[in-house]
Protein backbone atom coordinates (compact mmCIF):
# COMPACT_ATOMS: atom_id res chain seq x y z
CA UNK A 1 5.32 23.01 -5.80
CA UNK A 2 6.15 20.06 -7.77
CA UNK A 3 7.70 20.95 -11.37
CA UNK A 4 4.72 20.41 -13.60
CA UNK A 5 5.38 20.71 -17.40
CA UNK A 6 3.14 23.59 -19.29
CA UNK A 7 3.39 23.91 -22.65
CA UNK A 8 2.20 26.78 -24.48
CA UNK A 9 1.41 27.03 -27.54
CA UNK A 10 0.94 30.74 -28.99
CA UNK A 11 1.90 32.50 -32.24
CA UNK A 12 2.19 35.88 -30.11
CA UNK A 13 5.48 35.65 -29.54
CA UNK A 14 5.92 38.25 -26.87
CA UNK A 15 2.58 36.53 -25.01
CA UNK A 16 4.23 33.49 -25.40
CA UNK A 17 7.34 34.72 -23.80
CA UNK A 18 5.84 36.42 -21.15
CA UNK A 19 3.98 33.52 -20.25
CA UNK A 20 7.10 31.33 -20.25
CA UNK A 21 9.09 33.66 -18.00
CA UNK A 22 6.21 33.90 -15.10
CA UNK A 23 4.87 30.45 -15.15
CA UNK A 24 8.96 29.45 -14.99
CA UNK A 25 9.37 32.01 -12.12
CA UNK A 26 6.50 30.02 -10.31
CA UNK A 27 8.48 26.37 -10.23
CA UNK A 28 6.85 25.09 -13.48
CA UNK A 29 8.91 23.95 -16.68
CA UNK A 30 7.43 25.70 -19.46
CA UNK A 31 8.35 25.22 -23.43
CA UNK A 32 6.51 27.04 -25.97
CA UNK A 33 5.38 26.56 -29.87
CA UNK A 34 4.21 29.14 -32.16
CA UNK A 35 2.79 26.67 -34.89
CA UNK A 36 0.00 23.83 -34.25
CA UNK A 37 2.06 21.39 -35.72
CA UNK A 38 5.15 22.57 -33.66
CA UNK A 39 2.73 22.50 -30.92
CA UNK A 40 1.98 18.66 -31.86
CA UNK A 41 5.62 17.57 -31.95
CA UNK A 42 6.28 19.29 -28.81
CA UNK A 43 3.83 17.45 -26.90
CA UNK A 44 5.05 14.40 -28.24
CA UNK A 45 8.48 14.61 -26.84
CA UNK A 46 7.37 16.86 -23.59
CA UNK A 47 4.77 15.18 -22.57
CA UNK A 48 2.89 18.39 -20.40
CA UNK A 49 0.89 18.34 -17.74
CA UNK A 50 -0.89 21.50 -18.69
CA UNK A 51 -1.65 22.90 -22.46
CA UNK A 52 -2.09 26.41 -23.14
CA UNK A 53 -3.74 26.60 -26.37
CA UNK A 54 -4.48 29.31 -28.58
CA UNK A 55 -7.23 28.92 -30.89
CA UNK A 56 -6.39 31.14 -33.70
CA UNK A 57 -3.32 29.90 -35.12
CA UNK A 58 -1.34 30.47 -38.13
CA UNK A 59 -1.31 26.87 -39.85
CA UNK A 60 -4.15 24.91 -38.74
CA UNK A 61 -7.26 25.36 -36.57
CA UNK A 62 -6.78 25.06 -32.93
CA UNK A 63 -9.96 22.94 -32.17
CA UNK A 64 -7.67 20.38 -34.62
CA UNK A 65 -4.66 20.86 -32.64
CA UNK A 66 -7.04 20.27 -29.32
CA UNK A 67 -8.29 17.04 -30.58
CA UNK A 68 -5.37 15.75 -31.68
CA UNK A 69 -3.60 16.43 -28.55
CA UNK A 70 -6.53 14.48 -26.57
CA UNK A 71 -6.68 11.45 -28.85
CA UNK A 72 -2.60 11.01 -27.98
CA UNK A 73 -2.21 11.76 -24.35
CA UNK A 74 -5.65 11.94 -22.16
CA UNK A 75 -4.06 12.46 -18.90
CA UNK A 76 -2.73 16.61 -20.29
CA UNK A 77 -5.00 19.43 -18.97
CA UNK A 78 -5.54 22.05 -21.95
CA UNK A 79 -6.27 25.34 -21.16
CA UNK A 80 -7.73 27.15 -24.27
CA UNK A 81 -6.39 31.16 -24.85
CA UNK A 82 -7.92 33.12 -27.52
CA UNK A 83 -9.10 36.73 -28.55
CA UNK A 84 -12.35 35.37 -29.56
CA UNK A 85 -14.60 35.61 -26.30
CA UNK A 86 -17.93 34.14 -27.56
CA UNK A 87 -20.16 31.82 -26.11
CA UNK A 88 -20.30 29.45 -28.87
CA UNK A 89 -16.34 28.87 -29.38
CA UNK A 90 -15.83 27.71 -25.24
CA UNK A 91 -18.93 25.76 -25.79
CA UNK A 92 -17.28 24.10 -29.07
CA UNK A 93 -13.92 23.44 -27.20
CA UNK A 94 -15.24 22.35 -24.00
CA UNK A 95 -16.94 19.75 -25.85
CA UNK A 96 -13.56 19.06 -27.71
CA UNK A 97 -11.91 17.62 -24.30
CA UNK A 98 -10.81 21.69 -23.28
CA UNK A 99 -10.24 21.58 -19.32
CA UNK A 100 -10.45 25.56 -19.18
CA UNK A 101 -11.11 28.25 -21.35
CA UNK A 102 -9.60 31.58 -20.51
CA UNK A 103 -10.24 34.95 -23.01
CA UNK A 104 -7.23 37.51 -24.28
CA UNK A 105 -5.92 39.34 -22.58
CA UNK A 106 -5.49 37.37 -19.92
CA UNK A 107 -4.17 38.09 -16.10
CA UNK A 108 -1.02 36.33 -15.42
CA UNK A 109 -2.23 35.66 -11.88
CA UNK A 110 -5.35 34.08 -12.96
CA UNK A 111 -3.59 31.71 -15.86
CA UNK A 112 -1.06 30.75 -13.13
CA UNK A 113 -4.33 29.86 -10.82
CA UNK A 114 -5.70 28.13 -13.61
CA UNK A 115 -2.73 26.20 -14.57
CA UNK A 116 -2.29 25.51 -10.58
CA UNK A 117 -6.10 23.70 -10.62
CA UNK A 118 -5.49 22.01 -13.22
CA UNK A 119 -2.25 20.69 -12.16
CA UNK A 120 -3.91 19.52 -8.76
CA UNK A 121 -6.68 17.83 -10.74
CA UNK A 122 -4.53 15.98 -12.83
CA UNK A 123 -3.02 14.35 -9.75
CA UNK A 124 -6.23 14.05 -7.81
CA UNK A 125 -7.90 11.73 -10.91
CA UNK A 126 -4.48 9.54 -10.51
CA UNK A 127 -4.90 9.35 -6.98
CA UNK A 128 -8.31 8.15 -7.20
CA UNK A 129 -7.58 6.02 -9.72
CA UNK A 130 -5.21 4.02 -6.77
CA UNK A 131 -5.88 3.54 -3.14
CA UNK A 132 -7.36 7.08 -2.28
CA UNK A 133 -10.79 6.47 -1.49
CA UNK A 134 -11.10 3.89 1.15
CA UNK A 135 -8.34 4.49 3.23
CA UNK A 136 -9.36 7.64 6.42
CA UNK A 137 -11.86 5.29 7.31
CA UNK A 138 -10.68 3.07 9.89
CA UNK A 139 -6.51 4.53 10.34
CA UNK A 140 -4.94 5.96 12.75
CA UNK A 141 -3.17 5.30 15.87
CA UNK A 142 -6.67 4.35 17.62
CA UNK A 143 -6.41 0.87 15.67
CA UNK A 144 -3.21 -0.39 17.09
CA UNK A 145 -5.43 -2.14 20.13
CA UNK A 146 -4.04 -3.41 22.73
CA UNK A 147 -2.49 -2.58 26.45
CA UNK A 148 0.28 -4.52 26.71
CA UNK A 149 3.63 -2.82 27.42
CA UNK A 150 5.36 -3.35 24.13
CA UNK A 151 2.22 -2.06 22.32
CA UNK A 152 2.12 1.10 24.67
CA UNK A 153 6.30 1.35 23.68
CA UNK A 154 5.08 1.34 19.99
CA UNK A 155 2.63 4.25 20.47
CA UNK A 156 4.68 6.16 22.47
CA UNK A 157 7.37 6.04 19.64
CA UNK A 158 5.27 6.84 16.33
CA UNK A 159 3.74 9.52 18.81
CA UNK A 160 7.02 11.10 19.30
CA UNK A 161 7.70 10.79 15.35
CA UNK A 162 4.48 12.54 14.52
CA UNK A 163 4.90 15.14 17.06
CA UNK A 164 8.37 15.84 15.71
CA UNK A 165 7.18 15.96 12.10
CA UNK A 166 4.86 19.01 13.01
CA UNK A 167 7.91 20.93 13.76
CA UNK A 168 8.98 20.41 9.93
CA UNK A 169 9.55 23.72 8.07
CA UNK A 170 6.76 23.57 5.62
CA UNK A 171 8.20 22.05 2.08
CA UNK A 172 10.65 19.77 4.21
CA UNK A 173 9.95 16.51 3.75
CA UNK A 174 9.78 14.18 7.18
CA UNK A 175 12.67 11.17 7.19
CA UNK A 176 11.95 7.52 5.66
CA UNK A 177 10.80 5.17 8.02
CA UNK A 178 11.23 1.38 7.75
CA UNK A 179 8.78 -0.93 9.71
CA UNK A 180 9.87 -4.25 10.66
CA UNK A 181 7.31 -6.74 12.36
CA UNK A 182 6.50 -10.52 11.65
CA UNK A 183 3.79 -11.46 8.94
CA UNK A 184 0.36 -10.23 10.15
CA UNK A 185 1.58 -8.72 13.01
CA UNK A 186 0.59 -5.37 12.04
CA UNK A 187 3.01 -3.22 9.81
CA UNK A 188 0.09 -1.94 7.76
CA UNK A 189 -1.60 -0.48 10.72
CA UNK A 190 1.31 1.69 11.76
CA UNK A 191 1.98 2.89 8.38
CA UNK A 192 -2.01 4.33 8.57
CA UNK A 193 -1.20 5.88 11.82
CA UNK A 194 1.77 7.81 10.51
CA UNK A 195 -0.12 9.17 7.77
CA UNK A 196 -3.54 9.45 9.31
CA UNK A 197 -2.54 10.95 12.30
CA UNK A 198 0.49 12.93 10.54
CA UNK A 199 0.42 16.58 8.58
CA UNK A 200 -0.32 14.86 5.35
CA UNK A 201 -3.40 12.98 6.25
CA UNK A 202 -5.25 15.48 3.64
CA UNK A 203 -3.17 14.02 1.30
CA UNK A 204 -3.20 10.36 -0.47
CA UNK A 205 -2.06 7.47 1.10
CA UNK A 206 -0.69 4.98 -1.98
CA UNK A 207 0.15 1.05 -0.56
CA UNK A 208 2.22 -0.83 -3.11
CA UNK A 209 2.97 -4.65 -2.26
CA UNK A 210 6.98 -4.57 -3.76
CA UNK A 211 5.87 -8.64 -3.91
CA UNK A 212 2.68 -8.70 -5.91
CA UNK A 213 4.21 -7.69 -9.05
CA UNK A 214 7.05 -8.92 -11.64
CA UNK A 215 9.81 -6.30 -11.26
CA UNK A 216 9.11 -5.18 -14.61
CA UNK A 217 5.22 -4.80 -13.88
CA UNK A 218 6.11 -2.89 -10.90
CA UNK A 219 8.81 -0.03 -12.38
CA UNK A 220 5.69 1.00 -14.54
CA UNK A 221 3.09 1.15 -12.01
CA UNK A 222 5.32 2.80 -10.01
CA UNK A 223 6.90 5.57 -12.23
CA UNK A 224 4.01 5.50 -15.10
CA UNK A 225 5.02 5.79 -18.57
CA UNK A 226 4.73 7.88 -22.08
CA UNK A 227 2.81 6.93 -24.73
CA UNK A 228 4.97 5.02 -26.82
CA UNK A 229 6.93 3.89 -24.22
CA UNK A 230 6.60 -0.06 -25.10
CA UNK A 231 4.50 -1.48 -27.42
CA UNK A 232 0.85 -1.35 -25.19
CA UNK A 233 2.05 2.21 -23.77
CA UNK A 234 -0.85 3.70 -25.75
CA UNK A 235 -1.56 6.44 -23.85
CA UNK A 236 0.48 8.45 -21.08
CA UNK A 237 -0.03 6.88 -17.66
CA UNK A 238 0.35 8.23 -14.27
CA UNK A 239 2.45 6.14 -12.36
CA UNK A 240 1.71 5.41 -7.83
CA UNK A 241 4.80 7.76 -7.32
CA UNK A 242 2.82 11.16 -8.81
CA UNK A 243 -0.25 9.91 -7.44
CA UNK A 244 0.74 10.36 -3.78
CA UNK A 245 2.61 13.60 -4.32
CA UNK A 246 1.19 15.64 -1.09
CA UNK A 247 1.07 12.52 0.60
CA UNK A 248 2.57 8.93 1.09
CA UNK A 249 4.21 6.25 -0.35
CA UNK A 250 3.87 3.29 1.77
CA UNK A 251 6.16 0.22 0.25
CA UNK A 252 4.99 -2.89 1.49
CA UNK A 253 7.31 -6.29 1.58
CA UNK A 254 10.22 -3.84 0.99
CA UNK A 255 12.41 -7.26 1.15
CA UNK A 256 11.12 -8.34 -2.21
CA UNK A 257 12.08 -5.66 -4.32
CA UNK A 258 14.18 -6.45 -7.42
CA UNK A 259 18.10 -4.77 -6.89
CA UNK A 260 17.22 -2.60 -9.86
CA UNK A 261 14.12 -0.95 -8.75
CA UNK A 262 16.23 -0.64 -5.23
CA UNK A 263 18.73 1.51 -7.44
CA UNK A 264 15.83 3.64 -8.77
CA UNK A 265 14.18 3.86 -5.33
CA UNK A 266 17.54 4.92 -3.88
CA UNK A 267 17.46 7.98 -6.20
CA UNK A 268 13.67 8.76 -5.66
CA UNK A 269 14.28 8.95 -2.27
CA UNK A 270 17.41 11.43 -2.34
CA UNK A 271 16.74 13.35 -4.98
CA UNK A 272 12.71 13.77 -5.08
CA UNK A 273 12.59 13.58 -8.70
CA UNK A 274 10.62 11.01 -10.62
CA UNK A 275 11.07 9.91 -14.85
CA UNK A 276 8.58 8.13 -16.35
CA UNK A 277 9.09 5.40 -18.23
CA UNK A 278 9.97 6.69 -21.79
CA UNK A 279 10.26 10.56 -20.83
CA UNK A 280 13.30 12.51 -21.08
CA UNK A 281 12.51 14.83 -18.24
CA UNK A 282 12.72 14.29 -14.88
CA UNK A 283 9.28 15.99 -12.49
CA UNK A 284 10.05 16.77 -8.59
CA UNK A 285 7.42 15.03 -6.33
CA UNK A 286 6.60 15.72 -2.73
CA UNK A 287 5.80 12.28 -0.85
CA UNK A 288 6.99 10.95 2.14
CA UNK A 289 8.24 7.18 2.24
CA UNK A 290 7.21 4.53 4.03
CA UNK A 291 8.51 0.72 3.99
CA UNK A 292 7.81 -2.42 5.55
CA UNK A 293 9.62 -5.85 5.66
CA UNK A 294 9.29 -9.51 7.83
CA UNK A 295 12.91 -10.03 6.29
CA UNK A 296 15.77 -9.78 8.22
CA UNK A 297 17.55 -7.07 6.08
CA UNK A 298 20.81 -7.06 7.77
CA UNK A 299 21.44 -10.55 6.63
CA UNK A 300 20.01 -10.02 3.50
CA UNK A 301 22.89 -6.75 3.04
CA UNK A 302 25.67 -9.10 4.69
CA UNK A 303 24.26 -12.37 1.42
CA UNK A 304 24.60 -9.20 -1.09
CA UNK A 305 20.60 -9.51 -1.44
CA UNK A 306 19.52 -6.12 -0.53
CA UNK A 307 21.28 -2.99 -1.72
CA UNK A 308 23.65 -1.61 1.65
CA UNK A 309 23.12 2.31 0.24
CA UNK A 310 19.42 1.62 -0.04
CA UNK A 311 18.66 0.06 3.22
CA UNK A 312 20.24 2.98 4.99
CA UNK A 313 19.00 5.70 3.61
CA UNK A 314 15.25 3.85 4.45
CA UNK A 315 15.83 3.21 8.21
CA UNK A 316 16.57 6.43 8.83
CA UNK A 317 13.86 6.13 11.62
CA UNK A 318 12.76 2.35 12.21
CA UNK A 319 9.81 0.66 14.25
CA UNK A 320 9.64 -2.55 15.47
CA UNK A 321 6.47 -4.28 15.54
CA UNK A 322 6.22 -6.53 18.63
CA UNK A 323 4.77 -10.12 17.55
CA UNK A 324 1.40 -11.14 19.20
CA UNK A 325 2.96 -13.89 21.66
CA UNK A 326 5.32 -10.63 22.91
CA UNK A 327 2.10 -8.85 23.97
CA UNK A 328 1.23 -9.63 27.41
CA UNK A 329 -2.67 -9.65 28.12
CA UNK A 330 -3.52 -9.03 24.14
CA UNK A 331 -4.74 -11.79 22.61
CA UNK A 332 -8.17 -11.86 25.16
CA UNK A 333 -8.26 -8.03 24.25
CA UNK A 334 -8.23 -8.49 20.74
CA UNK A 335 -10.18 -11.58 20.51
CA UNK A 336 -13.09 -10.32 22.61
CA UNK A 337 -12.77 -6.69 20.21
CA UNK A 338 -13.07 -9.55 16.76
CA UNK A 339 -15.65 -11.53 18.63
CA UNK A 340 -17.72 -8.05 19.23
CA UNK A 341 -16.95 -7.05 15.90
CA UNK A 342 -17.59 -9.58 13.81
CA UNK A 343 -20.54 -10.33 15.67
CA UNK A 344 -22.25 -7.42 15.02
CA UNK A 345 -21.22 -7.60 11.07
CA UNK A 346 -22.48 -11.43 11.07
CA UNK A 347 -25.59 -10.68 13.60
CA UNK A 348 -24.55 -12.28 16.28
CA UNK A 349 -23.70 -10.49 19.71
CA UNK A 350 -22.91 -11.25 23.13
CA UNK A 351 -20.63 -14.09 21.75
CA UNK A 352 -17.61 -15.28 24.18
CA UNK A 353 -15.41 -17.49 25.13
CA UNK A 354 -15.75 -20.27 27.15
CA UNK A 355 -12.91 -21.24 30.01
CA UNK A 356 -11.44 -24.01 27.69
CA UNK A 357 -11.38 -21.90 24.52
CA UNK A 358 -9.72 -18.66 26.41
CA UNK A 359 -7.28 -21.19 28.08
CA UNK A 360 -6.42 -22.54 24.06
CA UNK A 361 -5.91 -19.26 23.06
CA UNK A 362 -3.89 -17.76 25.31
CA UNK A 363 -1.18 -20.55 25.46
CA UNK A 364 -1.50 -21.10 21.30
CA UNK A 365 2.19 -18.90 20.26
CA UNK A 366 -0.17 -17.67 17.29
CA UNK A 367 2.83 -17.91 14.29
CA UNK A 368 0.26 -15.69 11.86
CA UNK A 369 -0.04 -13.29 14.67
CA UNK A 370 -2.67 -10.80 14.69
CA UNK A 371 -4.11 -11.75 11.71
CA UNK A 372 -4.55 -15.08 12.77
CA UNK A 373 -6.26 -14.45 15.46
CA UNK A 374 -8.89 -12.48 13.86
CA UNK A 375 -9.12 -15.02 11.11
CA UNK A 376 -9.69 -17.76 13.63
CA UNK A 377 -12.44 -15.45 15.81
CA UNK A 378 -14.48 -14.90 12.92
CA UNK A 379 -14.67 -18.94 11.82
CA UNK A 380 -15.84 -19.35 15.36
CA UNK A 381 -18.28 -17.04 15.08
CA UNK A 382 -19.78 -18.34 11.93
CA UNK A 383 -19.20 -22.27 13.60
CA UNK A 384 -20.63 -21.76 16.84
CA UNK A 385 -24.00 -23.14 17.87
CA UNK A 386 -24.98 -20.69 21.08
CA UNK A 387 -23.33 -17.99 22.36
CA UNK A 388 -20.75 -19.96 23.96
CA UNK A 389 -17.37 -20.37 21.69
CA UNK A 390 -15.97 -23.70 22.80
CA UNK A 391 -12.31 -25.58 21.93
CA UNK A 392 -13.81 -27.63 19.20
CA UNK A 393 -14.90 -24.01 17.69
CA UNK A 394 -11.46 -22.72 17.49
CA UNK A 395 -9.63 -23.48 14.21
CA UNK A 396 -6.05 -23.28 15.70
CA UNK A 397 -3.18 -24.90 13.68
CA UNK A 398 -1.21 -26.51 16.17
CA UNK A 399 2.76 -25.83 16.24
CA UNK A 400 5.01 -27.92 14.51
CA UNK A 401 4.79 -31.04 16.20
CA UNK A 402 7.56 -33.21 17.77
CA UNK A 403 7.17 -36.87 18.68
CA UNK A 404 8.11 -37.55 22.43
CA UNK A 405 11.26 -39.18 23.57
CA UNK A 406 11.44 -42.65 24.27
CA UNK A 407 11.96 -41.52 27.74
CA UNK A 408 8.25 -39.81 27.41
CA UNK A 409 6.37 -43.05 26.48
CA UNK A 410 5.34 -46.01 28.29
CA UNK A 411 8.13 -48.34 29.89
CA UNK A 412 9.45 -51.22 27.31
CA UNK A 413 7.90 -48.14 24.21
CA UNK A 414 11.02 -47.90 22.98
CA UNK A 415 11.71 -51.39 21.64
CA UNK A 416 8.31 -51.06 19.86
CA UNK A 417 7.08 -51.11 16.36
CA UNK A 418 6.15 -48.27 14.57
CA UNK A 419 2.60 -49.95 13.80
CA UNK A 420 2.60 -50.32 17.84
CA UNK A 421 3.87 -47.30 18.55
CA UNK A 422 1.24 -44.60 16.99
CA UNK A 423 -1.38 -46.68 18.66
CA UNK A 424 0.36 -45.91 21.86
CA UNK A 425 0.52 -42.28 20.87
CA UNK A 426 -3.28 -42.31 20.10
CA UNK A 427 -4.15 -43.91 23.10
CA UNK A 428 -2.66 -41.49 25.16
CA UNK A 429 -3.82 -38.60 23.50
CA UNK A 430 -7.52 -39.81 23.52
CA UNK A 431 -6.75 -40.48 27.23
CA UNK A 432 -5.35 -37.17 27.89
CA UNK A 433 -8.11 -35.67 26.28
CA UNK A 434 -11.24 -37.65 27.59
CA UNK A 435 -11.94 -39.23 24.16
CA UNK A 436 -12.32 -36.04 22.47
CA UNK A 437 -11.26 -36.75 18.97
CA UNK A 438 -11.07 -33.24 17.92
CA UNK A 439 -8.73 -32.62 20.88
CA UNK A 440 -6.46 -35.28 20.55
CA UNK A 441 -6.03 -34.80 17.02
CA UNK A 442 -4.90 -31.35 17.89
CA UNK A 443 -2.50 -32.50 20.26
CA UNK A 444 -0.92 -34.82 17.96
CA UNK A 445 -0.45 -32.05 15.27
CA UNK A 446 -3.01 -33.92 12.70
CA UNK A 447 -6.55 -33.27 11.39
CA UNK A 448 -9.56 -35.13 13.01
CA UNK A 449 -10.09 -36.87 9.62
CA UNK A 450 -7.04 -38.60 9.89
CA UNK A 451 -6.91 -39.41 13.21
CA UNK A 452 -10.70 -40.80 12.52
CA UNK A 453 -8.61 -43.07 9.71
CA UNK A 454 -5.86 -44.34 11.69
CA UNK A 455 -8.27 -45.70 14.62
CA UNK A 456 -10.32 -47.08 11.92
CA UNK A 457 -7.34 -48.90 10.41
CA UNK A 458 -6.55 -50.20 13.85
CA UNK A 459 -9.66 -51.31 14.73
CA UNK A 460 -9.44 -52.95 11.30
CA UNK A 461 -6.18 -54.90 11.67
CA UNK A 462 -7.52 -56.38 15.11
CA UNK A 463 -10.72 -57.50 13.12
């Protein structure tokens, strides 16, 4: 149970106490007020999760106390007490912003079940408000296509990991895992499966890019904040940390993260325990972490870049995600599944490859990886004329490209101009290529527009 705050306000002071000494019993932190405007200043500097309200208090009407509570902090659950059991005071409070409404006297099993619901609301509406919703759909270790034996040594491993997790004593958390892989190569995907496929897939999956966000933009979504925390703080906030308690806490691009959210991370990590921004009290959270990087962190601990405590305690366990040109016989897997794919979303099946196009693909060392490919397959399905994807179809950036060696041209090239010496370099690539101007331009590592330009500027200058 994660330590949710309860306060209760109550002028029964032996309620009050008895309340306190159960609800503490059952892993909550519980403070308690016997005046509304106690109550209020409580609140304030508490900041609850859950309020236990009693209507009929000694300075000032608890419907008052209710409202003003809401206007100030939205996020707090208030669970109305009081001896009055008619119809027409829940209706009035319910209407006020009350979550619950429970009459005196009250079972101290069925407050704490009350209290527990609305606890596990409060962090469902912050999940939702993040990445909850779209996420089962289209995880799990049955994305990570592919055959090819450093795939297959992938699967086996997260298998292992998830099999191993099972074994966890419920309430243990499983270890930090750090996934390392080349931009678009995958990382994402493997977080999914561990979660998806793991004992917390009921539970929400929260993806935070450590490089979308200014450091200081970042400590709040992660942590949240009190109201009054800085000057917009005008409300309490949940921050992505609470919402995936239950579940996890995927950090993307790891690699970017600021040294001072590293030092805060650290301590989240060890210690379970999250602070909000602004909040004096510190609330235990059950999430498992997950991180991803492209950087080379080693180097980055050995330049003083990237915190040595932090990067240990994440790579407790750590995957490797093979790049696409390591994957023997899986780019013509995964470029007939996008071709499939994206032909049914676009409405056009039976696409495939011709012999030329296949040949392109296989040798291309595709730098953007997996996400490349698919990015390339689906402007070839929207370029193509038939059913038949051809070279010219295939929007491959060509690797960096290096001129020959004078060794490589034409006898007597090397004691040419520069002028003469790209129209050599044309010549042969337009050879090479059987005057396909498209091709050529792709061997010479240029567009087709400017390879159209420079023969027009020859043909020009022998006008």
């Amino acid at each position: 149970m994660s330590q949710a705050g309860v306060l209760v306000i109550e002028d029964e002071g032996v309620l009050a106490s008895n309340i306190q000494r159960y609800l503490q019993r059952e892993g909550f932190e519980v403070r308690t007020a016997a005046t509304g405007q106690d109550g209020l200043r409580q609140c304030e500097a508490f900041g609850p999760d859950v309020v236990l309200l009693d209507l009929g208090l000694p300075d000032m009407p608890g419907l008052d106390v209710l409202a003003r509570i809401r206007s100030r902090d939205s996020l707090a659950k208030l669970i109305i007490l009081t001896a009055h059991g008619s119809t027409q005071v829940a209706v009035d409070a319910m209407k006020a912003g009350a979550y619950d409404y429970l009459s005196k006297p009250v079972a101290l099993a069925e407050l704490k079940r009350a209290v527990e619901k609305a606890v596990g609301l409060g962090r469902l509406e912050g999940a939702l408000s993040y990445y909850r919703g779209r996420d089962a759909c289209g995880s799990g270790l049955a994305q990570l296509l592919g055959e090819s034996p450093a795939i297959l040594a992938l699967k086996r491993s997260i298998t292992r990991l998830l099999e191993a997790e099972a074994r966890l004593a419920p309430g243990d958390p499983p270890p930090p895992v750090l996934i390392r892989g080349e931009t678009g190569s995958g990382k994402e995907l493997v977080a999914r499966a561990l979660h998806f496929d793991g004992t917390r897939r009921d539970g929400p999956f929260v993806e935070v890019n450590c490089a979308a966000l200014p450091a200081h933009l970042l400590e709040g979504e992660l942590f949240g904040h009190e109201r009054g925390a800085f000057t917009d703080a005008r409300e309490r906030r949940l921050g992505l940390v609470e919402a995936a308690h239950g579940g996890t806490l995927f950090l993307d691009e790891i690699g970017d993260l600021e040294p001072a959210l590293q030092v805060k991370l650290l301590k989240l990590i060890e210690d379970r325990t999250v602070r909000r921004l602004g909040s004096t009290r510190d609330r235990r959270v059950d999430v498992r972490f997950l991180a991803a990087t492209h950087h080379p962190l080693e180097r980055m601990v050995q330049e003083g870049r990237f915190r040595a405590d932090f990067y240990y305690r994440l790579r407790v366990i750590m995957l490797e995600v093979p790049p696409l040109r390591e994957r023997d016989g899986d780019v013509m897997r995964l470029a007939q599944h996008f071709l499939a794919s994206l032909g049914q979303r676009y409405g056009r099946p039976g696409l495939r490859l011709a012999a030329g196009a296949r040949a392109l693909a296989e040798r291309h060392p595709w730098p953007g990886n997996v996400r490349e490919l698919r990015n390339v397959m689906e402007q070839a399905v929207l370029s193509a004329d038939g059913d038949i994807i051809e070279i010219d179809n295939l929007a491959i950036m060509p690797p960096a490209w290096q001129p020959p060696r004078p060794a490589e041209l034409a006898p007597g090239a090397a004691s040419l101009s520069l002028t003469e010496t790209e129209r050599l370099l044309i010549a042969q690539a337009l050879e090479q290529n059987d005057g396909n101007v498209t091709r050529a331009a792709r061997k010479l590592g240029i567009s087709r527009d400017t390879l159209r330009y420079r023969l027009g500027k020859q043909a020009r200058s022998q006008e």
